[in-house]
Protein backbone atom coordinates (compact mmCIF):
# COMPACT_ATOMS: atom_id res chain seq x y z
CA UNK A 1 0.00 0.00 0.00
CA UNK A 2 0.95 3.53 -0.81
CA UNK A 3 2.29 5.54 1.84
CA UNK A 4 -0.87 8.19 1.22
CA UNK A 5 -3.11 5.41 1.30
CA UNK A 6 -1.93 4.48 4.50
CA UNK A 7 -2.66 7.83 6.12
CA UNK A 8 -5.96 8.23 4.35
CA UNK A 9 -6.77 5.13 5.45
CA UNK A 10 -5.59 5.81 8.87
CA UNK A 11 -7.91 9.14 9.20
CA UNK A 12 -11.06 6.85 8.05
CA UNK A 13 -10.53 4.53 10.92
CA UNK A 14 -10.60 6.98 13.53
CA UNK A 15 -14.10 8.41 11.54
CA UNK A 16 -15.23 4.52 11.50
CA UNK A 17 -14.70 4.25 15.19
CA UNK A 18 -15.63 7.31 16.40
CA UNK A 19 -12.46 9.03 17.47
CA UNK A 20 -13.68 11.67 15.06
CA UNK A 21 -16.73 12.42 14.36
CA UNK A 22 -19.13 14.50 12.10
CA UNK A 23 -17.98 18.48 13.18
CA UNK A 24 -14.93 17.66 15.12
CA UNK A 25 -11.85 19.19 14.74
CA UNK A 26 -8.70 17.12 13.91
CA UNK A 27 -5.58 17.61 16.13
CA UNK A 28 -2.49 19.74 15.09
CA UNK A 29 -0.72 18.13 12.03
CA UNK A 30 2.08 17.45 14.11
CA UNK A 31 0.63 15.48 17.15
CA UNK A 32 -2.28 13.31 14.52
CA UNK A 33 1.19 12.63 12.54
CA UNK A 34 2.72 11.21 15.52
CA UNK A 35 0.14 9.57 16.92
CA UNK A 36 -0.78 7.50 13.52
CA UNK A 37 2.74 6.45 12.71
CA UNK A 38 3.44 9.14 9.39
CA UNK A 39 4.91 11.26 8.15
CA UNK A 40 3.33 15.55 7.66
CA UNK A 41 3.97 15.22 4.05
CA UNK A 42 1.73 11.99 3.75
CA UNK A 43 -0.75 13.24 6.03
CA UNK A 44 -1.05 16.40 4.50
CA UNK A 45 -1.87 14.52 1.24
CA UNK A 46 -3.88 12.18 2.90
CA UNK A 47 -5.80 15.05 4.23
CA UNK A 48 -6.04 17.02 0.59
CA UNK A 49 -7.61 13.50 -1.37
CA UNK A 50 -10.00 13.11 1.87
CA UNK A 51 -10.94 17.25 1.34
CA UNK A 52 -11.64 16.64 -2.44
CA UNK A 53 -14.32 13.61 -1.38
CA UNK A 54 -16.43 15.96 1.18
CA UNK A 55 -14.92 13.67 4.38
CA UNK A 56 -12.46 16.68 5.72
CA UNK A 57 -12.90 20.64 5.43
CA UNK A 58 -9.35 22.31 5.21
CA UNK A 59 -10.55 26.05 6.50
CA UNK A 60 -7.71 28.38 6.08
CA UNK A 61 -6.39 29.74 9.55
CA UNK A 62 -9.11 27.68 11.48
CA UNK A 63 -7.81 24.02 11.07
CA UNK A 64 -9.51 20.63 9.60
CA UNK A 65 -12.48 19.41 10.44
CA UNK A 66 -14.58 16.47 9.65
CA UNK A 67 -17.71 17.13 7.46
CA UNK A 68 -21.15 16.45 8.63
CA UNK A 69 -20.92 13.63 6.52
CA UNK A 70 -24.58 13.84 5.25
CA UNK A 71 -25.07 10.94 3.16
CA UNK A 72 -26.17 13.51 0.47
CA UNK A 73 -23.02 15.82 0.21
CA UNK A 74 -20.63 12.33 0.36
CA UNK A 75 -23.14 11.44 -2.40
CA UNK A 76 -22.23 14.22 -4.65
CA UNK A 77 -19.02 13.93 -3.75
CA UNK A 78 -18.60 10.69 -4.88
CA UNK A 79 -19.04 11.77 -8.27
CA UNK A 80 -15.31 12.50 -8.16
CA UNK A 81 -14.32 9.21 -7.48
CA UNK A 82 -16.78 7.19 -9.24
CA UNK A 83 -15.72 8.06 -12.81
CA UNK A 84 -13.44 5.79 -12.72
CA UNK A 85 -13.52 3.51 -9.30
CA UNK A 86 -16.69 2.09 -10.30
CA UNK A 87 -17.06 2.27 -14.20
CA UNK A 88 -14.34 1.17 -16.56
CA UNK A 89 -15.30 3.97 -19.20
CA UNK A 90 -12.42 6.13 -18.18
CA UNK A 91 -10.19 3.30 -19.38
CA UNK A 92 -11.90 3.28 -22.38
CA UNK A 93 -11.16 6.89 -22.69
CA UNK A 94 -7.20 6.68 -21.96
CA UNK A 95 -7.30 3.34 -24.82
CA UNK A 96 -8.48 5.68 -27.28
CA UNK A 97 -5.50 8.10 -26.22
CA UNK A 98 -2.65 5.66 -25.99
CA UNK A 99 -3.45 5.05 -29.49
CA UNK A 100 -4.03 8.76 -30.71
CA UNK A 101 -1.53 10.46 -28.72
CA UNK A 102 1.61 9.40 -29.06
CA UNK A 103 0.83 9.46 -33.28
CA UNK A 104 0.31 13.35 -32.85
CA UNK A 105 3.17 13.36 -31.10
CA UNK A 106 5.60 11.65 -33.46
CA UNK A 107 3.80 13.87 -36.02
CA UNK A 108 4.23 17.17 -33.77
CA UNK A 109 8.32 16.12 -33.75
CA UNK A 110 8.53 17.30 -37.64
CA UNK A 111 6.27 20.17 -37.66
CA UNK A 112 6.50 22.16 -33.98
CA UNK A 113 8.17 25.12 -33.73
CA UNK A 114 11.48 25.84 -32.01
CA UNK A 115 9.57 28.45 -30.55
CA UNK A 116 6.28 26.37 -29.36
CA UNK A 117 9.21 24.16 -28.18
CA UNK A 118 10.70 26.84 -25.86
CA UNK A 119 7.28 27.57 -24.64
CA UNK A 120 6.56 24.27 -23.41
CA UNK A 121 9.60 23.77 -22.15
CA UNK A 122 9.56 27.57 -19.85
CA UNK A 123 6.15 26.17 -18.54
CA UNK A 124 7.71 23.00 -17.13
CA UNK A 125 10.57 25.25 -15.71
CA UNK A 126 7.70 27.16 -14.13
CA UNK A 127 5.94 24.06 -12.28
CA UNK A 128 9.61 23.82 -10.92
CA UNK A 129 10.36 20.18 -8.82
CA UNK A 130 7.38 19.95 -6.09
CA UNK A 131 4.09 21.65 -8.00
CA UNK A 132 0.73 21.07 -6.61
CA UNK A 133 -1.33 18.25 -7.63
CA UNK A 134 -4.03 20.44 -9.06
CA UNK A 135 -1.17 22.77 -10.81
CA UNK A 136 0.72 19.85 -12.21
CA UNK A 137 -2.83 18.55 -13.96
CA UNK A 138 -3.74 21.80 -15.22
CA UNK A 139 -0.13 22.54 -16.78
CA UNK A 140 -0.67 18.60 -17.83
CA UNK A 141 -3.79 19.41 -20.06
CA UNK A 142 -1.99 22.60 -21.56
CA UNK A 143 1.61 20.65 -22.27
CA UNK A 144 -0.02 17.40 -23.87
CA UNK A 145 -2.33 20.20 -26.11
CA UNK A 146 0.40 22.16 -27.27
CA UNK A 147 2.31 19.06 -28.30
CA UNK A 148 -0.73 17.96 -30.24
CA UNK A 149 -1.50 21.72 -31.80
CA UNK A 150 2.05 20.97 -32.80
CA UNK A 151 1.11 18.15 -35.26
CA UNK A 152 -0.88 20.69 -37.33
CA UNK A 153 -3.68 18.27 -37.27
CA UNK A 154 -6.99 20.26 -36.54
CA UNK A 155 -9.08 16.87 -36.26
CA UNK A 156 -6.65 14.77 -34.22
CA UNK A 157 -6.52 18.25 -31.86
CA UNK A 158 -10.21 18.31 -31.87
CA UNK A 159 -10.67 14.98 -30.94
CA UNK A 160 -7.69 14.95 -28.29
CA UNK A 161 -9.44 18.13 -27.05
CA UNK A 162 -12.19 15.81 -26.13
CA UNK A 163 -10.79 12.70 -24.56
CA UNK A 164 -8.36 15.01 -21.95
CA UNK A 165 -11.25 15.99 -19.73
CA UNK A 166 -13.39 12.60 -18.72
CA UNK A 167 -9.87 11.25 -17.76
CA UNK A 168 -8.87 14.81 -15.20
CA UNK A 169 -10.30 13.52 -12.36
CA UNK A 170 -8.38 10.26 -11.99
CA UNK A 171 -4.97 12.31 -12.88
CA UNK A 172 -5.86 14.47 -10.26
CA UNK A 173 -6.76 11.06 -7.46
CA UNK A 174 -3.85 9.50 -8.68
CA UNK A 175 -1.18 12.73 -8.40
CA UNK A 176 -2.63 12.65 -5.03
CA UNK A 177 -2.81 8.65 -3.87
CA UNK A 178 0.47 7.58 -5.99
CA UNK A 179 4.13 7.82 -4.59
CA UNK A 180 5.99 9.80 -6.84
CA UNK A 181 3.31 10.75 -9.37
CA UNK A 182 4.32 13.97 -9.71
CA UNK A 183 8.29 13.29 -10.28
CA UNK A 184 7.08 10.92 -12.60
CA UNK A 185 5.01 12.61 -14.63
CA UNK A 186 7.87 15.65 -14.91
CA UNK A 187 10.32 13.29 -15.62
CA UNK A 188 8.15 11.58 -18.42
CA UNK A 189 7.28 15.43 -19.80
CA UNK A 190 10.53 16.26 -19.97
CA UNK A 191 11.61 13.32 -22.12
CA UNK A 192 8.66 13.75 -24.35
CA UNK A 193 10.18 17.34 -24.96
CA UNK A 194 13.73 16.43 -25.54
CA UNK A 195 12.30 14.15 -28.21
CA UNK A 196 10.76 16.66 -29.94
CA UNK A 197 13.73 19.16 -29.56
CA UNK A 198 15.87 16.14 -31.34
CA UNK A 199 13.11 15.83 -34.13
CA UNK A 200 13.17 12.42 -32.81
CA UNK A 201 9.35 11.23 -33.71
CA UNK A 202 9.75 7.09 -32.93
CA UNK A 203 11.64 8.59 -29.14
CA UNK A 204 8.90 11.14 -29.34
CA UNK A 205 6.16 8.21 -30.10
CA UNK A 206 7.37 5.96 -27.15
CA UNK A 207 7.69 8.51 -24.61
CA UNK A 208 4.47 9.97 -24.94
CA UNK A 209 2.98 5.99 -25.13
CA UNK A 210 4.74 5.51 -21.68
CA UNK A 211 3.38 8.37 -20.20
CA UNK A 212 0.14 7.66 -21.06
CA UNK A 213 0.18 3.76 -20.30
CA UNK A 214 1.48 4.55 -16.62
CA UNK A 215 -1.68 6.30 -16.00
CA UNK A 216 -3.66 3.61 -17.42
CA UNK A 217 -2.22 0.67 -15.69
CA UNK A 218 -2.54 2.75 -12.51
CA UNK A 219 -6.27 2.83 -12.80
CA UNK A 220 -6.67 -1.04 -13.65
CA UNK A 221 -4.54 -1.55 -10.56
CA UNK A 222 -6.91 1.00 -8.51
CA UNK A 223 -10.28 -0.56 -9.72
């Protein structure tokens, strides 16, 4: 398991039992790190994934609390989640991509710009080592849509444009539940970039196939 998944499921025990419940405030980081066993870093993502699914409320300046967990507002939450914990149509969705994809990008490695190159590559320098989840996914959606407007292929950008957004929500879960999704997924960009800068489309092709796949056999693994 995960070291995140180990806190998060940490925090739901104490919920299940009753050590927290609905409306109560959860200790200082540093003492509920201690006394479960982690690390801050892994609690603090624990506590972000359990945030984006309604169970905590992260109020700036006030502290944590638990929800009132009303069946209806874990309900709607849920929809986050379900997208792709409980249907398999996401998959389908990231298929479709593996096999799109990495063709725009081999095509992208003869036909982008030097300058389109340079502008991809200052918005990775931007994201720097340790981005956010939620600013690594958005810069995600932009990179992998640049590379693609870079194939000078209006339909294969149009339909590209389409499959990115039914498959956000389990980038964002698994940026937050994976070790080392984020180095990962800069590492992977960054090779899919220095491809292209060496007009190398087959390098180009497999990078951008790996990248993809590694998402994909993440969500099998999580379903």
């Amino acid at each position: 398991m995960a070291v995140t998944d180990e806190a998060i499921e940490k925090i739901k025990d104490m919920i299940v039992s009753g050590a927290l419940r609905p409306g109560d405030r959860l200790p200082k980081e540093s003492r509920l790190a201690d006394d479960l066993g982690l690390s801050r870093n892994s609690l603090r993502e624990a506590v972000r994934a359990l945030s984006l699914i309604r169970i905590l409320d992260v109020r700036q300046g006030d502290g944590t609390y638990v929800t009132s967990l009303d069946p209806q507002l874990l309900l709607e939450a849920l929809s986050f989640v379900v997208d792709f914990h409980r249907d398999d149509t996401v998959l389908e969705f990231l298929a479709v991509r593996r096999i799109l994809e990495p063709a725009a990008t081999a095509m992208a490695a003869a036909s982008i710009t030097e300058e389109e190159l340079d502008a991809l590559g200052a918005q990775l320098d931007a994201l720097g080592d340790e981005p956010s989840v939620e600013r690594l996914v958005a810069a995600d959606l932009e990179f992998h849509r640049g590379i693609v407007r870079g194939s000078r292929n209006t339909v294969l950008c149009s339909l590209l444009d389409g499959l990115s957004g039914p498959t956000t929500r389990a980038r964002v879960w698994r940026g937050l539940t994976q070790e080392d999704a984020v180095g990962r997924t800069l590492r992977e960009h960054r090779a899919i970039l220095a491809a292209l800068r060496d007009r190398d489309a087959e390098a180009a092709r497999s990078w951008a196939t790996v990248h993809i796949a590694s998402v994909e056999q993440w969500l099998r693994s999580s379903l």
